[in-house]
Structures are given as structure tokens and as C-alpha cells.
Protein backbone atom coordinates (compact mmCIF):
# COMPACT_ATOMS: atom_id res chain seq x y z
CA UNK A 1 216.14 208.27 67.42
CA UNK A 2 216.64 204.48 66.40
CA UNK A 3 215.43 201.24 66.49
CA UNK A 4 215.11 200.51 69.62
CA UNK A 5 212.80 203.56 69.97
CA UNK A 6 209.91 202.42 67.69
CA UNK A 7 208.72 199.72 69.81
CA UNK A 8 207.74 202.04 72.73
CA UNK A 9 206.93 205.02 69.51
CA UNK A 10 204.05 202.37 68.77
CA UNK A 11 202.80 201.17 71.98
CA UNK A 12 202.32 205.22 73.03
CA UNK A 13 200.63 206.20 69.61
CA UNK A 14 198.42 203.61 69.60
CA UNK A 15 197.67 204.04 73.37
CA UNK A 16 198.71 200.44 74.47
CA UNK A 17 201.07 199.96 78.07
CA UNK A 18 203.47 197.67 77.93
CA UNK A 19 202.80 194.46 79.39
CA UNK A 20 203.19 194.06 83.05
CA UNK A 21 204.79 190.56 82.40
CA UNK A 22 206.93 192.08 79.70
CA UNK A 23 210.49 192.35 80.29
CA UNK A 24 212.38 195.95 80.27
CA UNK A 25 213.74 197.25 76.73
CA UNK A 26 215.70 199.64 75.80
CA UNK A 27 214.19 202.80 73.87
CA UNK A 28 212.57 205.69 74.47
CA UNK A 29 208.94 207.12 71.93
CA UNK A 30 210.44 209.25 69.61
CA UNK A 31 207.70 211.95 70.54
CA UNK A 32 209.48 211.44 74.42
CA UNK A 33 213.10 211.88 72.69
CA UNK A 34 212.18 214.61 70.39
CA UNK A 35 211.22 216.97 73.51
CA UNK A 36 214.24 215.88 75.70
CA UNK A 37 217.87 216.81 76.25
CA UNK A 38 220.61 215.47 73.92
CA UNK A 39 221.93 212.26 75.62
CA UNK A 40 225.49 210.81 73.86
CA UNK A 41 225.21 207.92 76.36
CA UNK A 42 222.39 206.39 74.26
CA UNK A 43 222.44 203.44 72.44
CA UNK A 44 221.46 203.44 68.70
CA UNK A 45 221.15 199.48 67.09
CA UNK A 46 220.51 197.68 64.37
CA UNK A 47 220.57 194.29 62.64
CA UNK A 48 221.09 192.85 59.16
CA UNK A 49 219.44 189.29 57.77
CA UNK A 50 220.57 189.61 54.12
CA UNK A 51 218.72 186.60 52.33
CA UNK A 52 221.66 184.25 51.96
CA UNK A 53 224.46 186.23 54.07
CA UNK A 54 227.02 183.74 55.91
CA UNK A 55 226.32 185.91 58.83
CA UNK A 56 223.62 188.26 60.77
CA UNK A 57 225.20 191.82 61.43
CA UNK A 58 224.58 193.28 64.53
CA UNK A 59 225.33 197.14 65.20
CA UNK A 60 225.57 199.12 68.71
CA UNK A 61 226.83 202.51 69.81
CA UNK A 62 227.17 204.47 72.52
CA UNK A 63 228.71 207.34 72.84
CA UNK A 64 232.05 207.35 71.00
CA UNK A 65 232.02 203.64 70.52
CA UNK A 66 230.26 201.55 67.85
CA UNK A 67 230.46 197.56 68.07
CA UNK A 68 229.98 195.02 64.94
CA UNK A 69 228.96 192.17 66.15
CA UNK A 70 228.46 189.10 63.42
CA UNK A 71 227.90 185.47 64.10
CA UNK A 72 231.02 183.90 63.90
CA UNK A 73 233.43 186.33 63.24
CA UNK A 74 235.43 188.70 65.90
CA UNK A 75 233.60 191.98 67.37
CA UNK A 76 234.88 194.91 65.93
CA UNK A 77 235.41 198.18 67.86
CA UNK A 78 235.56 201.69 66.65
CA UNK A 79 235.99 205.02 68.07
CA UNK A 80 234.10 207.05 66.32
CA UNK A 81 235.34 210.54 67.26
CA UNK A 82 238.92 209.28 66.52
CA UNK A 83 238.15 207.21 63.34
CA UNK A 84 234.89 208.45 61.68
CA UNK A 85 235.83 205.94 58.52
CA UNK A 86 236.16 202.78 61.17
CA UNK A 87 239.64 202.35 59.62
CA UNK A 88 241.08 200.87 62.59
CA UNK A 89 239.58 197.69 65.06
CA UNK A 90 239.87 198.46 68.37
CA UNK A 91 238.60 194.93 69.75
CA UNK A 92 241.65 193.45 70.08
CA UNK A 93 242.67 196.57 72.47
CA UNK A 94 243.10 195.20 76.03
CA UNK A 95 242.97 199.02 77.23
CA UNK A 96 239.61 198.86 75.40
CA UNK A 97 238.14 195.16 77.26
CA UNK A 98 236.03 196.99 79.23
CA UNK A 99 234.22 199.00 76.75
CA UNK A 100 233.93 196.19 74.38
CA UNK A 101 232.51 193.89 77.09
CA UNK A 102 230.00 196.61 78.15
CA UNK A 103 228.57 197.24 74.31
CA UNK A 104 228.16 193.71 74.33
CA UNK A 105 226.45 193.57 77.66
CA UNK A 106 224.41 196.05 76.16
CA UNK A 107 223.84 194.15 72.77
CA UNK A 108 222.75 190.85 74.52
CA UNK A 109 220.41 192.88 77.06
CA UNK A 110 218.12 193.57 73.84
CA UNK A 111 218.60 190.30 71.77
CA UNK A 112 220.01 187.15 71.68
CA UNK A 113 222.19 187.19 68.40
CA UNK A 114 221.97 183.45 67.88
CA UNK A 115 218.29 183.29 68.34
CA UNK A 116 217.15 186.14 66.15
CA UNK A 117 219.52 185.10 63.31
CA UNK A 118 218.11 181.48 63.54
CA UNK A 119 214.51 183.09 63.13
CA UNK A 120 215.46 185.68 60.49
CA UNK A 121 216.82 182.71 59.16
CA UNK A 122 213.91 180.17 59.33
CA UNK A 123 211.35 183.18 58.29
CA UNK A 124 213.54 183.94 54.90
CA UNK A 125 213.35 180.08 54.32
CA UNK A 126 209.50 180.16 54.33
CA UNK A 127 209.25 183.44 52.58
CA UNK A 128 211.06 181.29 49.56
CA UNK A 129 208.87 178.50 49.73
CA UNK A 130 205.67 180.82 49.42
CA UNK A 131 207.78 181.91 46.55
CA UNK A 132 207.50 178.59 45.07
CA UNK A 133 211.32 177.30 46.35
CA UNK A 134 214.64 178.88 45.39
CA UNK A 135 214.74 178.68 42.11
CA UNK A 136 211.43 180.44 41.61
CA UNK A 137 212.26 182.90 44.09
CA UNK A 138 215.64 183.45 42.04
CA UNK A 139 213.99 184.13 38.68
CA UNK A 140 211.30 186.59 40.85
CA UNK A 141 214.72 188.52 41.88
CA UNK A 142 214.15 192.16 43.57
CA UNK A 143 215.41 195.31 42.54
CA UNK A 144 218.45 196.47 44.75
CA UNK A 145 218.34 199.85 44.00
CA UNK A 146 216.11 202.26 42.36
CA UNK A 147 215.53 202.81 38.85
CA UNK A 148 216.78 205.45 36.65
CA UNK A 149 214.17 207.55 35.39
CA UNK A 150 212.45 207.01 32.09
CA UNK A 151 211.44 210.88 31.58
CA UNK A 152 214.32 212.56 33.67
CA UNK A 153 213.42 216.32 34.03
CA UNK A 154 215.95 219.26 34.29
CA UNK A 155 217.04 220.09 38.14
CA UNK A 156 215.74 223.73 38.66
């Protein structure tokens, strides 16, 4: 279960068909995928937007293989099974063209890189200026990871 699943996870818990107009995407409702067979050959993705990051991240695997994708850098390739630490970049593998070309086939069926990253992009920029610009938003901070305890209690 990813990503890619919630989409159709909402439209079938809330009872809602997708729209006829509505072009085909990826994803399954996890209730669907929780009752089915295991299936390697799915794809699992996600994105990044960090406020401020030179570059969106975009992630896809299938099977074995796992592509990075980032705006304006080189694709990276792993094999997963073979290098569970992604020590080693496979894109630059021409015995490996094919599969690289196919997870990004796959990536650019369910979004356009460029265009989501220019409206992560755009929506961060107005999130700051309902912030009161970046220097306000600065000071406001957020916490990037969770607080130690005040009143830690003894592990039983």
C-alpha cells in the first residue's frame, strides 16, 4: 500500500466514482489491496517539496528497482535485492536503459515532475506570505522532530 493507493482508498470510502472524464491512475483502495494476492510488479511512489530544497525528489519502484528522480540532477537506479543500502547507481548502466526508461515511463504516466514541483513550489510561496513573508515565517520555525519528554516514565 502507497501513495498512489489513497486517491482511489478515498473515492471508494466515501462512495464517489471516479470521473468519467478523468484520466486513468495508477493505485488500487487499500481495502481492494489488503484482500488481494501479493503483486512485486507494483509500483510504490512518492514525492518530496522540502520548503527551500534546490530540487523536488521523486521516488518509484517496481519490483527490484527503485528510481530517484530530482529536477535537475541525473536519475538514479538501484537494485534493491542486490543493494538494499542503494550503495551503487545503476543509471548509468546501458544493460539497465531499458528498465530505467520504463520506471520513468511509469513516473511521468502519474505526474509531470516539472509541473508539480512548480506548484509545490508556488503553494509554499503563498503559505509564507500568509505567514507574514520569510522572515516572519523564519522566526515562526517548525519543530523537525519530536520533543523529548518532560516527565519520561520507566519502559516496563
Amino acid at each position: 500500500m502507497t501513495l498512489v493507493d489513497g486517491y482511489p482508498t478515498i473515492l471508494q470510502a466515501a462512495g464517489v466514482p471516479p470521473l468519467p472524464d478523468e484520466r486513468p491512475r495508477p493505485g488500487r483502495s487499500w481495502t481492494d489491496t489488503a484482500s488481494a494476492a501479493d503483486d512485486p510488479g507494483r509500483i510504490a511512489f512518492a514525492e518530496y517539496h522540502a520548503m527551500g530544497a534546490s530540487s523536488a525528489a521523486f521516488l518509484l519502484r517496481r519490483g527490484r528497482f527503485k528510481l530517484n528522480y530530482y529536477l535537475g540532477f541525473p536519475p538514479e537506479l538501484f537494485d534493491l535485492e542486490a543493494d538494499p543500502e542503494e550503495t551503487t547507481n545503476l543509471a548509468p548502466d546501458p544493460n539497465l536503459a531499458s528498465v530505467l526508461a520504463e520506471l520513468q515511463a511509469a513516473l511521468f504516466a502519474i505526474a509531470d515532475p516539472e509541473e508539480v514541483d512548480r506548484q509545490a513550489k508556488t503553494d509554499q510561496a503563498a503559505l509564507v506570505e500568509r505567514f507574514g513573508g520569510p522572515e516572519r515565517a523564519a522566526e515562526l520555525g517548525t519543530v523537525a522532530e519530536t520533543p523529548v519528554p518532560t516527565n519520561p516514565t520507566k519502559a516496563i
